[in-house]
N, C-alpha and C. Protein backbone atom coordinates (compact mmCIF):
# COMPACT_ATOMS: atom_id res chain seq x y z
N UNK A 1 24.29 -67.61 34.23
CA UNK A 1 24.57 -66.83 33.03
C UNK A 1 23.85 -65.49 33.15
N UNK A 2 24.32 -64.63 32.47
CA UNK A 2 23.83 -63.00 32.74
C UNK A 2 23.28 -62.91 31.62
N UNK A 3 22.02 -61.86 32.06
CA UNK A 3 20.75 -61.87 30.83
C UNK A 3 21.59 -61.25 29.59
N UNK A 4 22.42 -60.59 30.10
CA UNK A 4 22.97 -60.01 28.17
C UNK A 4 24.17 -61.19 27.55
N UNK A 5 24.57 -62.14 28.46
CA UNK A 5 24.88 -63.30 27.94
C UNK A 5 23.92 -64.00 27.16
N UNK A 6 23.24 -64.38 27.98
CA UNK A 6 21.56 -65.17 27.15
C UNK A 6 20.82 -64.41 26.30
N UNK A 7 20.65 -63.24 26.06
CA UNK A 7 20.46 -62.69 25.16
C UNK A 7 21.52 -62.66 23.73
N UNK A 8 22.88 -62.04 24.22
CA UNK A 8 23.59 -62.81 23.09
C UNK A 8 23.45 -63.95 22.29
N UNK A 9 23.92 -64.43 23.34
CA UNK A 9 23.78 -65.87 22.62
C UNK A 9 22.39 -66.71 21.92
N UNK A 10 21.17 -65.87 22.44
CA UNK A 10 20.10 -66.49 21.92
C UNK A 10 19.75 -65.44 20.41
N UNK A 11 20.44 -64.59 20.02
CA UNK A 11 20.92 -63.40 18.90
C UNK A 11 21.55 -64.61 18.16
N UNK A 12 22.54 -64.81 18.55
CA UNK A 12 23.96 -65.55 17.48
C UNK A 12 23.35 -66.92 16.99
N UNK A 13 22.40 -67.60 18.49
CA UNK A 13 21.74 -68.52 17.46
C UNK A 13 20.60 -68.57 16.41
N UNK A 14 19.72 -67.30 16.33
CA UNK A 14 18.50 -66.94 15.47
C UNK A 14 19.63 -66.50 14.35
N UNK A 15 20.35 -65.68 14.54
CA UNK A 15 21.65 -65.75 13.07
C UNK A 15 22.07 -66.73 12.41
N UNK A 16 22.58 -67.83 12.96
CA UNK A 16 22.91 -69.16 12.69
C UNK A 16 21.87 -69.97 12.19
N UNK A 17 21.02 -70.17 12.86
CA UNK A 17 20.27 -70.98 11.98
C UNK A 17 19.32 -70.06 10.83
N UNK A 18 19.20 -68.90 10.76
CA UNK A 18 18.82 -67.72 9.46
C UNK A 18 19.93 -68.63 8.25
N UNK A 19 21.19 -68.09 8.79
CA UNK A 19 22.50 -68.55 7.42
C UNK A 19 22.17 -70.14 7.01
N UNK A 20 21.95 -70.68 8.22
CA UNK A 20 21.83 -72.35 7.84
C UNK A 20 20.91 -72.54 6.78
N UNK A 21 19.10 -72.09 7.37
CA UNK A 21 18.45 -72.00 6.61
C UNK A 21 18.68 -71.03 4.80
N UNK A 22 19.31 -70.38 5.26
CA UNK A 22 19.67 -69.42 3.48
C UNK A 22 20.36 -70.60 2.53
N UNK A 23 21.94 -71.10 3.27
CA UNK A 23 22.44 -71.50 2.62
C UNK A 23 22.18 -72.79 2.26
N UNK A 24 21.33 -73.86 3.07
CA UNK A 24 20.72 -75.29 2.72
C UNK A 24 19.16 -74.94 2.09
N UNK A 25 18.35 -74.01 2.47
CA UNK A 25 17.50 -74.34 2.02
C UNK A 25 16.75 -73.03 0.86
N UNK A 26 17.69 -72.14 0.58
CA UNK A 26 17.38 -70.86 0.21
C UNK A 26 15.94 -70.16 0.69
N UNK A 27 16.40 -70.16 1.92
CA UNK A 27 14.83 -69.75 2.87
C UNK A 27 15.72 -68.66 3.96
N UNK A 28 15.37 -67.22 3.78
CA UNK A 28 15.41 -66.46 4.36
C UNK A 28 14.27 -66.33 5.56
N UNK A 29 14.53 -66.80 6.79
CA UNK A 29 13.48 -66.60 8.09
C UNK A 29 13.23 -65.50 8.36
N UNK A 30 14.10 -64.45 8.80
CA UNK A 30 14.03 -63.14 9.20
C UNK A 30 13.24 -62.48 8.18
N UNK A 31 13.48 -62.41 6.72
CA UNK A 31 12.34 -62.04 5.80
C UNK A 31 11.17 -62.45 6.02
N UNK A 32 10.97 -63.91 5.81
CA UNK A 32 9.71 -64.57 6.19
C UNK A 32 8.59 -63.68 7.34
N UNK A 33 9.44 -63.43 8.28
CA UNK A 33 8.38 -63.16 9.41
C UNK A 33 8.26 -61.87 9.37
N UNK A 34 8.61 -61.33 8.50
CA UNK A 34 7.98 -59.80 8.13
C UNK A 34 7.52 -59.64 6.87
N UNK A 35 7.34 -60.59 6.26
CA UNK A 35 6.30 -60.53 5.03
C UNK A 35 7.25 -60.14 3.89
N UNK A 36 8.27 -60.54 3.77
CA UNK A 36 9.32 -60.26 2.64
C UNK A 36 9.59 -61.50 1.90
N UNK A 37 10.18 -61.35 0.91
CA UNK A 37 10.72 -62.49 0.14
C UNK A 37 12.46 -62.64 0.30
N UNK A 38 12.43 -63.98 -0.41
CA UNK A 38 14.13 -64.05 0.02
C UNK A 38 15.16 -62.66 -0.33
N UNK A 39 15.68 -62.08 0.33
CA UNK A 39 16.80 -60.96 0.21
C UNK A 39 16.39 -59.63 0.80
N UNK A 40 15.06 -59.69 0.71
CA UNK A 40 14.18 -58.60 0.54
C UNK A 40 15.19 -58.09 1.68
N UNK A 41 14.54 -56.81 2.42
CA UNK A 41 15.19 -55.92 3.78
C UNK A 41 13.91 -54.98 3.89
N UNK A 42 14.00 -54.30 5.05
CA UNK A 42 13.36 -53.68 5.47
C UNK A 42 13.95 -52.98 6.59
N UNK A 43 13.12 -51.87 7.29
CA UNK A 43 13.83 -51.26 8.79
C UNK A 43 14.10 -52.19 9.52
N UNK A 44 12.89 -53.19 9.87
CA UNK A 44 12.82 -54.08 10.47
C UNK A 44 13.89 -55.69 10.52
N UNK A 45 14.21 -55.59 9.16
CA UNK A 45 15.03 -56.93 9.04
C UNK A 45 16.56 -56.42 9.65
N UNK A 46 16.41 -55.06 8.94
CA UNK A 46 17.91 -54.43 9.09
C UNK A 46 18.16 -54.24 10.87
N UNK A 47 16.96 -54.03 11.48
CA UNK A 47 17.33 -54.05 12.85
C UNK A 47 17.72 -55.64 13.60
N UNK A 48 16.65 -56.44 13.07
CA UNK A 48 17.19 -57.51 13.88
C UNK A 48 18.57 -58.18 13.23
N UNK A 49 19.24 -57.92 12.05
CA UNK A 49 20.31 -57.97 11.29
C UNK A 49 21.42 -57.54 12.36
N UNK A 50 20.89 -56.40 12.83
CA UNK A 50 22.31 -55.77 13.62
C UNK A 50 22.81 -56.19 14.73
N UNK A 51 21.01 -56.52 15.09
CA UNK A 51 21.25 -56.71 16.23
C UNK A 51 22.04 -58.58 16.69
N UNK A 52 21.83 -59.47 15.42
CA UNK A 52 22.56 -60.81 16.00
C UNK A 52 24.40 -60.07 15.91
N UNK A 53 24.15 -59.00 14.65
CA UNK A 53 25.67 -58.68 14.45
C UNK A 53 26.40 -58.17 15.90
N UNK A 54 25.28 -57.49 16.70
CA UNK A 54 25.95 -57.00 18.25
C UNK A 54 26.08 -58.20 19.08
N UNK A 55 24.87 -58.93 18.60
CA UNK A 55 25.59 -60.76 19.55
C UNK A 55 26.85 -60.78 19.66
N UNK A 56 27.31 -60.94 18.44
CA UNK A 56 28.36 -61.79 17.70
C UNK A 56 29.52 -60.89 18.35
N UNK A 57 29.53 -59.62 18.25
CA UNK A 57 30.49 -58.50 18.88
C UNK A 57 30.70 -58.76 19.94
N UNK A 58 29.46 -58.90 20.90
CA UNK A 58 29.76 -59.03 22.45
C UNK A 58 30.30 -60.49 22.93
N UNK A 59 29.93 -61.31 22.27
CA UNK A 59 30.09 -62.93 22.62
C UNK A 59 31.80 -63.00 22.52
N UNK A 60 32.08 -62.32 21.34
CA UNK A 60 34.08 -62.22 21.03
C UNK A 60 34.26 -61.07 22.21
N UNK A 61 34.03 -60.61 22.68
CA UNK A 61 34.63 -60.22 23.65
C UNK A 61 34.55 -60.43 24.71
N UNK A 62 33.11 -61.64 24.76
CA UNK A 62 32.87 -62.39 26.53
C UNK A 62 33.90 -63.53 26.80
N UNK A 63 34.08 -64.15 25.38
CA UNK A 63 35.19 -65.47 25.40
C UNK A 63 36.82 -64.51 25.77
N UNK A 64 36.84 -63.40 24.99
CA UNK A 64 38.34 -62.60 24.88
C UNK A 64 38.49 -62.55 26.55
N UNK A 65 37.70 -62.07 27.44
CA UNK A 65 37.54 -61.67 28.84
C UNK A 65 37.89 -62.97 29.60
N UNK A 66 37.33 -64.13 28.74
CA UNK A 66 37.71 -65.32 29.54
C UNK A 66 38.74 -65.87 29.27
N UNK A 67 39.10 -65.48 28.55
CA UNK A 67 40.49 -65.90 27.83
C UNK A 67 41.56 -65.60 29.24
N UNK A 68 41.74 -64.06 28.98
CA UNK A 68 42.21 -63.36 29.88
C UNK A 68 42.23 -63.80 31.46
N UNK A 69 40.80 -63.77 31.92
CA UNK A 69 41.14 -63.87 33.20
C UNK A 69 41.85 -65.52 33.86
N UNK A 70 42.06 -65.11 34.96
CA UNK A 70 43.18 -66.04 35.93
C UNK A 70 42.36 -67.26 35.98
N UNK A 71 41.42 -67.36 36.18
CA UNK A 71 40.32 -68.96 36.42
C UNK A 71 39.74 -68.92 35.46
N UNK A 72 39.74 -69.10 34.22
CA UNK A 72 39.15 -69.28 33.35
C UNK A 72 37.92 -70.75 33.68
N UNK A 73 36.41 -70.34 32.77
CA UNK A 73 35.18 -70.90 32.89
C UNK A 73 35.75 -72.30 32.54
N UNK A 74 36.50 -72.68 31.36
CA UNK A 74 36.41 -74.21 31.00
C UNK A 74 37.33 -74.67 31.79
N UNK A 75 38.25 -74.12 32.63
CA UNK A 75 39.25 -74.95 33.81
C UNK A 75 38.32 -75.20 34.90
N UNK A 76 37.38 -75.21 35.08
CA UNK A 76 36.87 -75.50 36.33
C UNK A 76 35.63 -76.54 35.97
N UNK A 77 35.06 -76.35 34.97
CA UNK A 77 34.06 -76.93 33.96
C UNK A 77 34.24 -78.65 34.47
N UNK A 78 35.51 -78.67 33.71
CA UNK A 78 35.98 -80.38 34.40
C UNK A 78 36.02 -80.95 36.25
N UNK A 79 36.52 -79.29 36.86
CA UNK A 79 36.57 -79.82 38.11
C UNK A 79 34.84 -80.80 39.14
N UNK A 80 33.93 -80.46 38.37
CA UNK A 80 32.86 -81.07 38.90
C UNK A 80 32.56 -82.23 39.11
């Protein structure tokens, strides 16, 4: 896997479990660790905010790419 894959994807999951935590437990994390309360924002929240949002951008277009190409990752997945 390529570091801006793993980086993605380790973005989309600190997002995911942020929403999980909001919506089961009304516990904002990303606030938390900058000394905010639930909703609060800051430069700081707003950056790492964007940045799962650029995950999420690049990841739909890493699957779109695989979509596309001729050997696609999950056809071969099984061949092992």
């Amino acid at each position: 896997m390529k570091r801006l894959d793993l980086l993605a994807v380790t973005l989309v999951l600190v997002g995911g479990l942020n929403w999980g935590l909001v919506g089961l437990a009304k516990f904002d994390l990303v606030a938390w660790i900058f000394g905010l309360d639930f909703g609060q924002t800051n430069a700081a929240t707003r950056v790492v905010y964007s940045l799962v949002g650029l995950g999420a951008v690049y990841g739909i277009g890493a699957l779109a790419a695989r979509r596309r190409s001729p050997v696609g990752h999950a056809a071969t997945a099984g061949a092992r």
